[in-house]
C-alpha atoms as a PDB file:
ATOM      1  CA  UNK A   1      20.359  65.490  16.909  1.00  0.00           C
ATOM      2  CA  UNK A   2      22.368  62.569  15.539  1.00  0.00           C
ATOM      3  CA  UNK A   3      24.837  61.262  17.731  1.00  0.00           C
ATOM      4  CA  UNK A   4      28.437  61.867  15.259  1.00  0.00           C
ATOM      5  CA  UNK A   5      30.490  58.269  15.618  1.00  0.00           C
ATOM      6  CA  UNK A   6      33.668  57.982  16.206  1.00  0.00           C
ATOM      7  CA  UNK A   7      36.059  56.965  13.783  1.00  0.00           C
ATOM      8  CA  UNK A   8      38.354  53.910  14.591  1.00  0.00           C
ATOM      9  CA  UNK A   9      41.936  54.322  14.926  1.00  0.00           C
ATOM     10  CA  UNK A  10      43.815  52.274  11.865  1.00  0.00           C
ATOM     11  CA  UNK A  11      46.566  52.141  13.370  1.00  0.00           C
ATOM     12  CA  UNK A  12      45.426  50.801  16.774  1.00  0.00           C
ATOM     13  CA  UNK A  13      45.099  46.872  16.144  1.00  0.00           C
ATOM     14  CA  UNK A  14      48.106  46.625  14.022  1.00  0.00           C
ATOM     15  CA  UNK A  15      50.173  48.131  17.023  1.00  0.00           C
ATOM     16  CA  UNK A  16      48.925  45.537  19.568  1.00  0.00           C
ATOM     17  CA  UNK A  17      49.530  42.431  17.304  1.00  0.00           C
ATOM     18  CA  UNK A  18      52.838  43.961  16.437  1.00  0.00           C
ATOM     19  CA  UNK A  19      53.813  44.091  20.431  1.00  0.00           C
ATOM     20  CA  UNK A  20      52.203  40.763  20.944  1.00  0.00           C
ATOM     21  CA  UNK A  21      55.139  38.573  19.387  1.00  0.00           C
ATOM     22  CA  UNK A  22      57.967  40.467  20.960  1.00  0.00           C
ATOM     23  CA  UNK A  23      55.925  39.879  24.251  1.00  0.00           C
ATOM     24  CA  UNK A  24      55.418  36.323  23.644  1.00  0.00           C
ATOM     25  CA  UNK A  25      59.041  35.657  23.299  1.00  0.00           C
ATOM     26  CA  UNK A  26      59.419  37.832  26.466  1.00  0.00           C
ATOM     27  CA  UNK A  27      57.077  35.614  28.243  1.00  0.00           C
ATOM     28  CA  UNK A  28      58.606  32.555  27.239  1.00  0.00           C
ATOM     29  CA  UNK A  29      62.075  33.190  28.478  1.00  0.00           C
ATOM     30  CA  UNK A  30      60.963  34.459  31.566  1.00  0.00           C
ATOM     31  CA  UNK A  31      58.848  30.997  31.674  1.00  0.00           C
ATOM     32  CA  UNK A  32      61.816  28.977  31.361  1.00  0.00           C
ATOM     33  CA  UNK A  33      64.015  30.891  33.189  1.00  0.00           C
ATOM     34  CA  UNK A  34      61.784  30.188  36.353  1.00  0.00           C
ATOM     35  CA  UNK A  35      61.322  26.650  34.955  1.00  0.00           C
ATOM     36  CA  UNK A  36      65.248  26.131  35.468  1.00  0.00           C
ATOM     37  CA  UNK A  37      65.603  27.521  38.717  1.00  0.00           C
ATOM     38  CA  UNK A  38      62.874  25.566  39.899  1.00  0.00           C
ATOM     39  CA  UNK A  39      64.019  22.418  38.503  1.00  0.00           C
ATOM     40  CA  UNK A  40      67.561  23.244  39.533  1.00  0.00           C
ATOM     41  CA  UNK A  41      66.340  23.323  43.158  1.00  0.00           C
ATOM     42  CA  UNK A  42      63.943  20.299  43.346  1.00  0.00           C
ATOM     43  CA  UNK A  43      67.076  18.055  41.745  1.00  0.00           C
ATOM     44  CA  UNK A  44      69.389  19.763  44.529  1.00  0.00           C
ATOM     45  CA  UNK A  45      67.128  18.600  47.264  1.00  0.00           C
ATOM     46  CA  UNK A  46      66.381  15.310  46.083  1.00  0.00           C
ATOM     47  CA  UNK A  47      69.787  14.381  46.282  1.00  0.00           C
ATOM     48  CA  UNK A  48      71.410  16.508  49.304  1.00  0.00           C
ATOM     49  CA  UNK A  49      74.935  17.159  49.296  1.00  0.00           C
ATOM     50  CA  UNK A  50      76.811  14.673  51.677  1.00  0.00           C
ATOM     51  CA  UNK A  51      78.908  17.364  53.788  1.00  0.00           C
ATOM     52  CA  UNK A  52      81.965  14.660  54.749  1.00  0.00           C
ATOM     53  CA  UNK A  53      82.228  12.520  51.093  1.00  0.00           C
ATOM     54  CA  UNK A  54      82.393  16.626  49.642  1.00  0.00           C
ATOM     55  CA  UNK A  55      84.939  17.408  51.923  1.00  0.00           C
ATOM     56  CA  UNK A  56      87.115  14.185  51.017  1.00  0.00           C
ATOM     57  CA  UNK A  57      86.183  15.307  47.291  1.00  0.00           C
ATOM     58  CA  UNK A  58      88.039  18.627  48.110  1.00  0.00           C
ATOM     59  CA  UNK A  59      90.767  17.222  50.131  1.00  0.00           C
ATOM     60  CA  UNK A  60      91.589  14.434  47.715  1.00  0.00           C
ATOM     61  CA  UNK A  61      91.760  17.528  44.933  1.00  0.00           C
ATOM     62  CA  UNK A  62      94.272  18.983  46.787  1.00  0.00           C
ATOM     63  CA  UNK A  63      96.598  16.254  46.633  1.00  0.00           C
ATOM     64  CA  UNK A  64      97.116  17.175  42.991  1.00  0.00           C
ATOM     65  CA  UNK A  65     100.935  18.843  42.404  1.00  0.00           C
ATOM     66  CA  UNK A  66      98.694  20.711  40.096  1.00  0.00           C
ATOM     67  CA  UNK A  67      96.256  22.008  41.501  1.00  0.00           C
ATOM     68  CA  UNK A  68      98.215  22.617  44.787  1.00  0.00           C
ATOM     69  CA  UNK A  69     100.674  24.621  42.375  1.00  0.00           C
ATOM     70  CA  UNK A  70      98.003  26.851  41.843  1.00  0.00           C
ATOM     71  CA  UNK A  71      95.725  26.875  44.914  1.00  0.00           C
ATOM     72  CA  UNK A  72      97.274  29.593  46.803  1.00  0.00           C
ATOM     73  CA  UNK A  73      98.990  32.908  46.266  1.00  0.00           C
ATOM     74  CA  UNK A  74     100.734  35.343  48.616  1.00  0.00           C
ATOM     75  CA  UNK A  75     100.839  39.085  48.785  1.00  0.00           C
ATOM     76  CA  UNK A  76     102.375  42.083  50.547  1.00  0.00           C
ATOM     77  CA  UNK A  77     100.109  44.443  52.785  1.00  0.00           C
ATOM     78  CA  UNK A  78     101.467  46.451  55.593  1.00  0.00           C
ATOM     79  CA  UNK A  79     104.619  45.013  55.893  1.00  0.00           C
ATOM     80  CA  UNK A  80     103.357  41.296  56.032  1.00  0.00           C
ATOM     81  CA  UNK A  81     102.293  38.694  53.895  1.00  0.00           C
ATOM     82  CA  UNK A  82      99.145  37.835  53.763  1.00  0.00           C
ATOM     83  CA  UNK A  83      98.366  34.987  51.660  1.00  0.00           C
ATOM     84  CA  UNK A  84      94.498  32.965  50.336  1.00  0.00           C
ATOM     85  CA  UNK A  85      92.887  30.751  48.224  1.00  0.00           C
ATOM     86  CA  UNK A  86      93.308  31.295  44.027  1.00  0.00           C
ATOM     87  CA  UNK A  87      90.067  31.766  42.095  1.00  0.00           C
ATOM     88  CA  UNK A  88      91.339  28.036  40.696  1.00  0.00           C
ATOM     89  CA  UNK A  89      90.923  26.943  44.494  1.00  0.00           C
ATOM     90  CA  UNK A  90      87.861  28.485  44.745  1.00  0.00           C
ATOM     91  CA  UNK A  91      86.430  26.240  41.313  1.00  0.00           C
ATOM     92  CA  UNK A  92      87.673  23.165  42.378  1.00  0.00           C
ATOM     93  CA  UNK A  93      86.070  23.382  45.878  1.00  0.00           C
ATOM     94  CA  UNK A  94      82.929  24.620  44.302  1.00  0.00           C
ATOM     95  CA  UNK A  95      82.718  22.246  41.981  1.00  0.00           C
ATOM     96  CA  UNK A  96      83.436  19.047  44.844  1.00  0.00           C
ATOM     97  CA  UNK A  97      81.313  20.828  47.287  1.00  0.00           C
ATOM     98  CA  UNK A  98      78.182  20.229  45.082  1.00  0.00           C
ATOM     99  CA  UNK A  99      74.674  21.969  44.268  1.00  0.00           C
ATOM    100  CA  UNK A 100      76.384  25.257  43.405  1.00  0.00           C
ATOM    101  CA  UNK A 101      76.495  27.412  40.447  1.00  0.00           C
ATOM    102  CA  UNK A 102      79.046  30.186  39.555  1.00  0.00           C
ATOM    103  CA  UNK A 103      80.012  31.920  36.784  1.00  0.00           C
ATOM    104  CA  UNK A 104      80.491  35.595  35.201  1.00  0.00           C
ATOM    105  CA  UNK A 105      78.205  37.574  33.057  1.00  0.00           C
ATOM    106  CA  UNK A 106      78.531  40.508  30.635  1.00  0.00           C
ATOM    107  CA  UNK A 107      75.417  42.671  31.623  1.00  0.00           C
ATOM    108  CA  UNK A 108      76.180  45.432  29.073  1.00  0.00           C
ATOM    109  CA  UNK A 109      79.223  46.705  27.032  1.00  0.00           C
ATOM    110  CA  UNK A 110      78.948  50.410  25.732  1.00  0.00           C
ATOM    111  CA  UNK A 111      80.543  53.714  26.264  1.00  0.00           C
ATOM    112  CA  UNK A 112      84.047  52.337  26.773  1.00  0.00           C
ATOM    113  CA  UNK A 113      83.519  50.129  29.558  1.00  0.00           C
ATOM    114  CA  UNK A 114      81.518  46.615  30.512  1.00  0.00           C
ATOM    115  CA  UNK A 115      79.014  46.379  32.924  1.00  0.00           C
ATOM    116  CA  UNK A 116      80.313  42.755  34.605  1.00  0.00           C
ATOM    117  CA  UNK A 117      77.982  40.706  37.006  1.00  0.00           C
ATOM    118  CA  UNK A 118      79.884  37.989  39.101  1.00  0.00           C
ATOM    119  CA  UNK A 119      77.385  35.577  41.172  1.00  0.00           C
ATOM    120  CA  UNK A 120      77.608  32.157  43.004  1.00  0.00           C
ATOM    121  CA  UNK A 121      74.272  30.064  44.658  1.00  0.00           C
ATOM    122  CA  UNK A 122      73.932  27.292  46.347  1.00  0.00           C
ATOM    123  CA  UNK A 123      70.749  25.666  45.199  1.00  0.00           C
ATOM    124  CA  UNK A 124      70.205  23.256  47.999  1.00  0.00           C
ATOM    125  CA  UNK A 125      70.210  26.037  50.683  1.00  0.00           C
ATOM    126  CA  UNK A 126      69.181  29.021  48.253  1.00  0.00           C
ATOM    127  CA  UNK A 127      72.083  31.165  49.497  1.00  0.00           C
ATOM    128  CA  UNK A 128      73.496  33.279  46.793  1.00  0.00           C
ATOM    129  CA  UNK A 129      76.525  36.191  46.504  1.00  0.00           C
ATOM    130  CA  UNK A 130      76.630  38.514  43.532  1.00  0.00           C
ATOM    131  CA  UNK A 131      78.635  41.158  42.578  1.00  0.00           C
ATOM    132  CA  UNK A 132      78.171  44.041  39.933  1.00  0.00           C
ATOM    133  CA  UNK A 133      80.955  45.983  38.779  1.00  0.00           C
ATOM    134  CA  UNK A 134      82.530  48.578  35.963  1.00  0.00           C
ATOM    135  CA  UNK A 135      85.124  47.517  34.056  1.00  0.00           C
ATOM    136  CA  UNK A 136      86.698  50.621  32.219  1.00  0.00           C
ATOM    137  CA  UNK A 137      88.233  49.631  28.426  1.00  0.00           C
ATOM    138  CA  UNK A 138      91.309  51.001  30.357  1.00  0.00           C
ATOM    139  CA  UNK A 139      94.974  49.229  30.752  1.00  0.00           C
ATOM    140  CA  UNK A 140      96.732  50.881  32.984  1.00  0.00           C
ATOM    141  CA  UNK A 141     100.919  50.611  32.737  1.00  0.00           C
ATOM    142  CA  UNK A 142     103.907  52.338  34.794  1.00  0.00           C
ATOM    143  CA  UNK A 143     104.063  54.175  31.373  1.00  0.00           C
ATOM    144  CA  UNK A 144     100.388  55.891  31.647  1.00  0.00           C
ATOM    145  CA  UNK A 145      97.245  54.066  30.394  1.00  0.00           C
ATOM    146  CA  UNK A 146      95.512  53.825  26.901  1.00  0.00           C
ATOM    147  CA  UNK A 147      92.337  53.143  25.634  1.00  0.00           C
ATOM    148  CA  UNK A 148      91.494  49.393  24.365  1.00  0.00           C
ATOM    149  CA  UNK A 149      90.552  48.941  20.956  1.00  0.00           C
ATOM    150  CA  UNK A 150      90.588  45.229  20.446  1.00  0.00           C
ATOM    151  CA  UNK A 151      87.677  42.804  21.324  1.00  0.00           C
ATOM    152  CA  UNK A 152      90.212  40.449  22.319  1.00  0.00           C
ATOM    153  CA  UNK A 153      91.984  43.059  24.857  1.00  0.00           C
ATOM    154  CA  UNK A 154      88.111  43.737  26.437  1.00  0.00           C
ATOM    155  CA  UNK A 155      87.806  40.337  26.543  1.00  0.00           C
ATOM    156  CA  UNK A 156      91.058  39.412  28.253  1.00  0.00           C
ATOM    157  CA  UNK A 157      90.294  42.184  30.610  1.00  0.00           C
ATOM    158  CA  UNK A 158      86.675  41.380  31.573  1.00  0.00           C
ATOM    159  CA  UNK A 159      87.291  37.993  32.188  1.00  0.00           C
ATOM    160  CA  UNK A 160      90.955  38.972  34.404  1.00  0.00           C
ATOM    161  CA  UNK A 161      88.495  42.027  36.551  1.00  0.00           C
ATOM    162  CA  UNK A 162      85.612  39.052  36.561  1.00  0.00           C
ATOM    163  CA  UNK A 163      88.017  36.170  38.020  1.00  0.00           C
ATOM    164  CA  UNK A 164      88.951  38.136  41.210  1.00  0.00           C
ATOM    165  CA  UNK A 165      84.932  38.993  42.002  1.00  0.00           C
ATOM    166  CA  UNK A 166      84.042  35.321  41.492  1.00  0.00           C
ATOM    167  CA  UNK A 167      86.597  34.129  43.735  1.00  0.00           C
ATOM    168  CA  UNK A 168      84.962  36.183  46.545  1.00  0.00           C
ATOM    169  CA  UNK A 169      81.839  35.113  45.622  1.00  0.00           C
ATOM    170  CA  UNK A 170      82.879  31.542  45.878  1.00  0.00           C
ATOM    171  CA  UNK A 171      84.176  31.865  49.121  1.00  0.00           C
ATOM    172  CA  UNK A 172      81.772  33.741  50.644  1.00  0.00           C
ATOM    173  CA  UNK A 173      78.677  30.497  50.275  1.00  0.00           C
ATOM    174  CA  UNK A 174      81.533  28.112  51.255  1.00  0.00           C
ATOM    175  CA  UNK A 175      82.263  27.261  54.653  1.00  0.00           C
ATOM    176  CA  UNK A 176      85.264  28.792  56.222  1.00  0.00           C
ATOM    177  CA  UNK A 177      86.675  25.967  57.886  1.00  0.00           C
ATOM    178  CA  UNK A 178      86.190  24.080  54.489  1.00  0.00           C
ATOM    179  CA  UNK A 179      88.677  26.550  52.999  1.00  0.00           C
ATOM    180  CA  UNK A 180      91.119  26.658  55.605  1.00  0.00           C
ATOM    181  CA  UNK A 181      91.120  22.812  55.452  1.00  0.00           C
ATOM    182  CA  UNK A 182      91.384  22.906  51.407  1.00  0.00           C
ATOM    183  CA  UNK A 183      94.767  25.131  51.735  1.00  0.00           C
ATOM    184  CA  UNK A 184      96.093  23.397  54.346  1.00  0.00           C
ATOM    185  CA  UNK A 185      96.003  20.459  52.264  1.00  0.00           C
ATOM    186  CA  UNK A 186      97.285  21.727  49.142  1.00  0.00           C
ATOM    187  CA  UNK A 187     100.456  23.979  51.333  1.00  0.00           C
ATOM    188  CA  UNK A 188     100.952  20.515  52.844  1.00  0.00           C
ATOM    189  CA  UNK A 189     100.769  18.544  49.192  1.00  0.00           C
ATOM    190  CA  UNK A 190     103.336  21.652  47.917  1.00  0.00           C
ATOM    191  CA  UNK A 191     105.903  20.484  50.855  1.00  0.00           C
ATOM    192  CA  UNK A 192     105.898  16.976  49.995  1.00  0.00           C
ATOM    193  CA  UNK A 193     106.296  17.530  46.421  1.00  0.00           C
ATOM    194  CA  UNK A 194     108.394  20.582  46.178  1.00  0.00           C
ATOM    195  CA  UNK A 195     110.705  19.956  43.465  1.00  0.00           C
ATOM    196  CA  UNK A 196     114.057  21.128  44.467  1.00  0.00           C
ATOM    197  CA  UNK A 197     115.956  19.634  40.877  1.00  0.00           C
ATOM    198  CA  UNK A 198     118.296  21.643  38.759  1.00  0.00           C
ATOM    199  CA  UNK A 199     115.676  21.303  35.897  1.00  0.00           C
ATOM    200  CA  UNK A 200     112.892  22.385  38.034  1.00  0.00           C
ATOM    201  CA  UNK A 201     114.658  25.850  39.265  1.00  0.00           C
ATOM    202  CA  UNK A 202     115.505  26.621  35.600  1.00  0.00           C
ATOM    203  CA  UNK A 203     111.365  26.259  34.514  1.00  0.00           C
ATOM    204  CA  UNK A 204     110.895  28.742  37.961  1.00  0.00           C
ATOM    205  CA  UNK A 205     113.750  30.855  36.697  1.00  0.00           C
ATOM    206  CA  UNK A 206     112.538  31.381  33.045  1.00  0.00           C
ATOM    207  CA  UNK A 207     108.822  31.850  34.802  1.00  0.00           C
ATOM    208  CA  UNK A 208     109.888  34.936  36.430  1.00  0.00           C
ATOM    209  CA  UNK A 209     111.773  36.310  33.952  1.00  0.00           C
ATOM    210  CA  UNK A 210     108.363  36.847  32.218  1.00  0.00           C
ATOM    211  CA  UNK A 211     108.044  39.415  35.353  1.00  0.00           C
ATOM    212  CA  UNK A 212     111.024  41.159  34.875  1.00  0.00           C
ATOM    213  CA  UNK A 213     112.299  39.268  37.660  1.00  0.00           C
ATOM    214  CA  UNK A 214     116.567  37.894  37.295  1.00  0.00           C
ATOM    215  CA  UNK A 215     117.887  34.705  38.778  1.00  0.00           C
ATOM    216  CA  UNK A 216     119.826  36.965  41.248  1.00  0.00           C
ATOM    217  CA  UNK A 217     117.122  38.707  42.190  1.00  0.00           C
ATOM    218  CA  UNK A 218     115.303  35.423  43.521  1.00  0.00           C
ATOM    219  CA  UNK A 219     118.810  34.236  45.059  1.00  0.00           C
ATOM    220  CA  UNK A 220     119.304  37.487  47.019  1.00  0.00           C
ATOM    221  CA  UNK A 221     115.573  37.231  48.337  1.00  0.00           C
ATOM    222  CA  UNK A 222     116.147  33.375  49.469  1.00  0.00           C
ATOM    223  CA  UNK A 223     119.495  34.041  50.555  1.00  0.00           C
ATOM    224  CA  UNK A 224     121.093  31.045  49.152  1.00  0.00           C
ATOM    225  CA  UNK A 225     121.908  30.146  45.582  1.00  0.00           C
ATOM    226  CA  UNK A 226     119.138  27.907  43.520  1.00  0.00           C
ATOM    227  CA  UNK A 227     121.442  24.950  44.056  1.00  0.00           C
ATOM    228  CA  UNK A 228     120.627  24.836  47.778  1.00  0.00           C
ATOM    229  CA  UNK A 229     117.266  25.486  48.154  1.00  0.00           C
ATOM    230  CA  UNK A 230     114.955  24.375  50.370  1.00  0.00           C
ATOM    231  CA  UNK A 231     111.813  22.410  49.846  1.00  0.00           C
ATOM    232  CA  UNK A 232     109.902  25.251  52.169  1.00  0.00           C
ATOM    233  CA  UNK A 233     111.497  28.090  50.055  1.00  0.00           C
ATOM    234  CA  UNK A 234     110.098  26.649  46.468  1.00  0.00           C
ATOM    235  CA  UNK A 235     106.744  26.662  48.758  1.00  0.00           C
ATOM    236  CA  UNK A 236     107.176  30.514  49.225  1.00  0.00           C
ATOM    237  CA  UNK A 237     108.366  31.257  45.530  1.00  0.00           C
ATOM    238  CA  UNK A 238     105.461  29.671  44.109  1.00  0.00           C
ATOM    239  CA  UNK A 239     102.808  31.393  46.002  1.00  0.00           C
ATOM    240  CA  UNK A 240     104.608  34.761  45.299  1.00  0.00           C
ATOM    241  CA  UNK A 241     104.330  33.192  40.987  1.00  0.00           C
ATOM    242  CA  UNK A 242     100.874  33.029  41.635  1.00  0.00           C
ATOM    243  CA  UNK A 243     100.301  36.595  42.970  1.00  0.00           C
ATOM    244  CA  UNK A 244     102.238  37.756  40.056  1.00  0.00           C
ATOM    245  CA  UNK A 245     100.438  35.679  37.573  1.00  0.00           C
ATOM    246  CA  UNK A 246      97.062  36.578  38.696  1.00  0.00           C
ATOM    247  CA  UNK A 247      97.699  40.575  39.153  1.00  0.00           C
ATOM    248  CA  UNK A 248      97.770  40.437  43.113  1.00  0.00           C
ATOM    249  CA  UNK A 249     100.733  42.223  43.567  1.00  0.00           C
ATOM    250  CA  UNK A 250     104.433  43.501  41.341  1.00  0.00           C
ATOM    251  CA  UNK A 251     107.269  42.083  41.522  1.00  0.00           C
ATOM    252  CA  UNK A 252     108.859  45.054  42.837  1.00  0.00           C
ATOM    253  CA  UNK A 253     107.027  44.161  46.317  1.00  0.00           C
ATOM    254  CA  UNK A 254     109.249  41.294  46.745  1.00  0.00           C
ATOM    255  CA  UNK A 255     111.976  41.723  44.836  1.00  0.00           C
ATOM    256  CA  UNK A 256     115.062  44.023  45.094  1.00  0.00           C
ATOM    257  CA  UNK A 257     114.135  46.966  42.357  1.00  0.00           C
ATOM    258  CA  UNK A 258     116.829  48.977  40.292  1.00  0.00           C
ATOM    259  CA  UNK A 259     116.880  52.909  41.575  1.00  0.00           C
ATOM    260  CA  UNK A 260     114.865  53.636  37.902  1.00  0.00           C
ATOM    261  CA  UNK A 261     111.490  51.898  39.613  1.00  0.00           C
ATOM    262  CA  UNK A 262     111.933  48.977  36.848  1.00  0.00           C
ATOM    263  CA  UNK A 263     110.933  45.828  38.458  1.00  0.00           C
ATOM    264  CA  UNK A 264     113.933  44.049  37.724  1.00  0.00           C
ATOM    265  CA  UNK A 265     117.668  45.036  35.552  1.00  0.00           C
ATOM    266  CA  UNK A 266     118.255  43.764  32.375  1.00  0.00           C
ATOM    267  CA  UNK A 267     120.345  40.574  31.985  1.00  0.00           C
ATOM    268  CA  UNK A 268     123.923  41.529  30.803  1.00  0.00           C
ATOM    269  CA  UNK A 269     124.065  40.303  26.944  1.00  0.00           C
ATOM    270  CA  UNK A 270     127.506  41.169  26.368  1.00  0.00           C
ATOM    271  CA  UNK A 271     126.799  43.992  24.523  1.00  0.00           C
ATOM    272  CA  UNK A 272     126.561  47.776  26.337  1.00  0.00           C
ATOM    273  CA  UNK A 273     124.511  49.340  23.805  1.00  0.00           C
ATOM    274  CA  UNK A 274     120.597  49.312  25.075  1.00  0.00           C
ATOM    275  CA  UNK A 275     118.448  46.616  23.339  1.00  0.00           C
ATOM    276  CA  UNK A 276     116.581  47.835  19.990  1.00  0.00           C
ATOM    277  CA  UNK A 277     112.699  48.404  20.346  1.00  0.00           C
ATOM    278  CA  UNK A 278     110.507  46.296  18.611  1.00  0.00           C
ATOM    279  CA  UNK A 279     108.525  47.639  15.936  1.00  0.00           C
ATOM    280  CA  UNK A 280     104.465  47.552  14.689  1.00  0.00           C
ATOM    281  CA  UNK A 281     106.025  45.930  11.823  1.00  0.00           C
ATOM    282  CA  UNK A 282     108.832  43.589  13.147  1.00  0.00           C
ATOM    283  CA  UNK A 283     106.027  42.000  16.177  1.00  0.00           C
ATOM    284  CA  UNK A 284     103.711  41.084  12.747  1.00  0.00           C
ATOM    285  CA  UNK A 285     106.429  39.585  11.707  1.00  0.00           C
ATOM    286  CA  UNK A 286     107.224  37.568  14.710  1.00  0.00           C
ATOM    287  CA  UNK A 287     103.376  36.687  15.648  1.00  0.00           C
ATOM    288  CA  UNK A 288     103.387  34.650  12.420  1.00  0.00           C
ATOM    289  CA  UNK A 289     105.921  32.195  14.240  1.00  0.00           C
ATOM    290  CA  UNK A 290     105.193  32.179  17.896  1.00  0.00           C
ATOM    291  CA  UNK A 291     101.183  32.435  17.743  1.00  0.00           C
ATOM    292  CA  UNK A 292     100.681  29.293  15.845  1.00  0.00           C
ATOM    293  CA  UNK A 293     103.258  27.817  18.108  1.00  0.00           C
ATOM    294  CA  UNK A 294     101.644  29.204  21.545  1.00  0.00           C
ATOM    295  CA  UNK A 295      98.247  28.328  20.592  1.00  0.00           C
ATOM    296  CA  UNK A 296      99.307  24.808  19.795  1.00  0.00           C
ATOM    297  CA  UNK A 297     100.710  24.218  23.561  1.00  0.00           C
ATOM    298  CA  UNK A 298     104.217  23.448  21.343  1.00  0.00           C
ATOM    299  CA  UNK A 299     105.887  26.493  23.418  1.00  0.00           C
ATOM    300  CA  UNK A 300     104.852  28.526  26.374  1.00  0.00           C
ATOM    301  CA  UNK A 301     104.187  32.115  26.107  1.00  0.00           C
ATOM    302  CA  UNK A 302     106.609  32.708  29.422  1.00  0.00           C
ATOM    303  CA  UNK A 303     108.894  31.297  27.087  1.00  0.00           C
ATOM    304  CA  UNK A 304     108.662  32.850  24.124  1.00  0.00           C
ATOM    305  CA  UNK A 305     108.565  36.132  26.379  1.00  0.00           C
ATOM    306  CA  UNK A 306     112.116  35.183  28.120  1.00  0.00           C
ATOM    307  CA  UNK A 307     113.737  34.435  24.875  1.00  0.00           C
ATOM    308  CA  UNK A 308     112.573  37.193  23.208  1.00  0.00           C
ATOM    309  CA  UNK A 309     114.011  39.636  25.855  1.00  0.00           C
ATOM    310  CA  UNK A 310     117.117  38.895  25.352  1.00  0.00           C
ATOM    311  CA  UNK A 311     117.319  40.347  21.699  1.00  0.00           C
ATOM    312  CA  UNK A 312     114.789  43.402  21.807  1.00  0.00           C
ATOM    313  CA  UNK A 313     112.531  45.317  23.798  1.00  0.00           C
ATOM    314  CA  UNK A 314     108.704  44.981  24.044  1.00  0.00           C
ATOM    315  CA  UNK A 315     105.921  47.153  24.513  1.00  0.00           C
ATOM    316  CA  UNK A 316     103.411  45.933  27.310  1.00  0.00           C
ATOM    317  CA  UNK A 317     100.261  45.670  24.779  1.00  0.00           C
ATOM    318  CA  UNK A 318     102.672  43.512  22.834  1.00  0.00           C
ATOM    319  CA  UNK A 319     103.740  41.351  26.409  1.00  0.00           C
ATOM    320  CA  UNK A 320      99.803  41.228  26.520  1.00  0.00           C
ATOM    321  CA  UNK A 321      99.577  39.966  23.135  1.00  0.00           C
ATOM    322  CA  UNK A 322     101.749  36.870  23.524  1.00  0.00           C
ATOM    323  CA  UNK A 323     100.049  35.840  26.680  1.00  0.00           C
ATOM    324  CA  UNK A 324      96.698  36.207  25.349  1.00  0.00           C
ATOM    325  CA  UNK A 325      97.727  33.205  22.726  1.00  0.00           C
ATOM    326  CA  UNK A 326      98.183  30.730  25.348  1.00  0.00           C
ATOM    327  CA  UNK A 327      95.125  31.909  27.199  1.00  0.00           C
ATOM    328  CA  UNK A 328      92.867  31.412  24.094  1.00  0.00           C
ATOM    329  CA  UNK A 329      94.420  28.106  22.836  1.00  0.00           C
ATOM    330  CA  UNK A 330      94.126  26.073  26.280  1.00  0.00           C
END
């Protein structure tokens, strides 16, 4: 009886060829991701990180007005202030301490939220932190939340949600008494430089204002008018700018709020009838002036945001808006 052969499936070679480019490419980027690491470690151990000329690296950075400006910001929990290093802190000590790498990555971005991954390693000693987190397309306001739409808006928000994990990360493969040391330095370099100047309380003044936060409001919390502040006092009011600034805390937990839960009342403008709303249309109108100007560094968004307070009420997504200018031209 004749053995019946088996026919050959068609269908079978073309299949593997057509995997074997798509695993190729597969293979290669896994290569040369290993390659990297590799090579990122051998440099890092060839030339060791000297632990003192860092630390003058980081203390010398701290010297900068700056930087120092920045470095450290202050919120309320349990009915103290507790106060810590800014993700900007965090970077600049990084980046003195040597060997590292940090950064933020977008894993994945579907069904209405991001899948975020925050990470920071030390090459020379291999030690690495990472984080993985949800961002929901979601801003939230005192008014309810709503749903982003905008690239822009996911981006802003990703990288805002991404900022606060990297910090940790940061300061978890640092030394401890290397970041105590770094904001002792830059709370001491705040001191020397505070500027107490008429001109300099107006720029704080118009800052906060972008906050919903009044000139009386910051007088009553000092206890003294602007004109006699103290060096220590501009010390306190910038850390409390820098909570605000990066989302840390409101300004209703540390300033005096109106009985409506706003963070702040409205500046008397001489005239008793409620400020108009600005329209879709009108804010078009307006972006054609202040974005190019913004972007350009020619006015701050703070700015913009003070003055244009004054003559008509804003929406938060179109607060958002303004500041988003100044983040994406710098």
């Amino acid at each position: 009886m004749e053995q019946q052969e088996k026919g050959s499936n068609p269908f079978g070679v073309a299949t593997q060829s057509a995997k074997q480019p798509g695993n190729a490419v597969a293979q290669s980027d896994q290569q040369r991701s290993i390659a990297e690491v590799q090579a990122a470690m051998m440099i890092a151990r060839m030339n060791p990180r000297d632990p003192i000329a860092a630390m003058d690296r980081i203390l010398n950075a701290c010297t900068r007005p700056t930087l120092a400006d920045a470095a450290v910001y202050t919120y309320s929990k349990g009915g103290s202030d507790v106060s810590g290093p800014s993700i900007r802190l965090a970077e600049a000590m990084a980046q003195a301490w040597g060997n590292m790498q940090f950064g933020i990555r977008e894993l994945d971005q579907s069904g209405g939220e991001s899948t975020v991954q925050t990470y920071a390693w030390d090459v020379e000693t291999n030690t690495r932190r990472e984080v993985t987190f949800q961002v929901p397309h979601v801003r939230y306001t005192k008014k309810g939340s709503y749903k982003l739409e905008d690239p822009r808006d996911v981006y802003e928000l990703v990288a805002n949600q991404g900022s606060r994990r990297l910090r940790a990360c940061i300061l978890a493969i640092l030394p401890g008494d290397v970041t105590e040391a770094a904001v002792a330095q830059c709370e001491a370099t705040m001191k020397i430089k505070a500027d107490t100047s008429p001109e300099a309380m107006q720029k704080m003044v118009v800052a906060y204002e972008a906050f919903g936060v009044t000139k009386d409001q910051i007088e009553k919390r000092i206890q003294r008018r602007l004109d006699a502040i103290q060096p220590a006092q501009v010390v306190s009011l910038k850390k409390i700018y820098a909570s605000l600034r990066d989302g840390m805390s409101a300004a209703a937990d540390w300033f005096e709020v109106a009985e409506g839960g706003e963070a702040a009342p409205k500046q008397s403008t001489g005239n008793k009838d409620e400020l108009p709303v600005c329209t879709p249309e009108q804010f078009a109108d307006l972006s054609k002036e202040w974005e190019p100007l913004v972007r350009s560094g020619k006015k701050k968004a703070k700015a913009i945001i003070a003055t244009a307070k004054t003559t008509m009420t804003f929406t938060d997504e179109q607060l958002f808006q303004i500041d988003a200018w100044e983040k994406e031209g710098s």
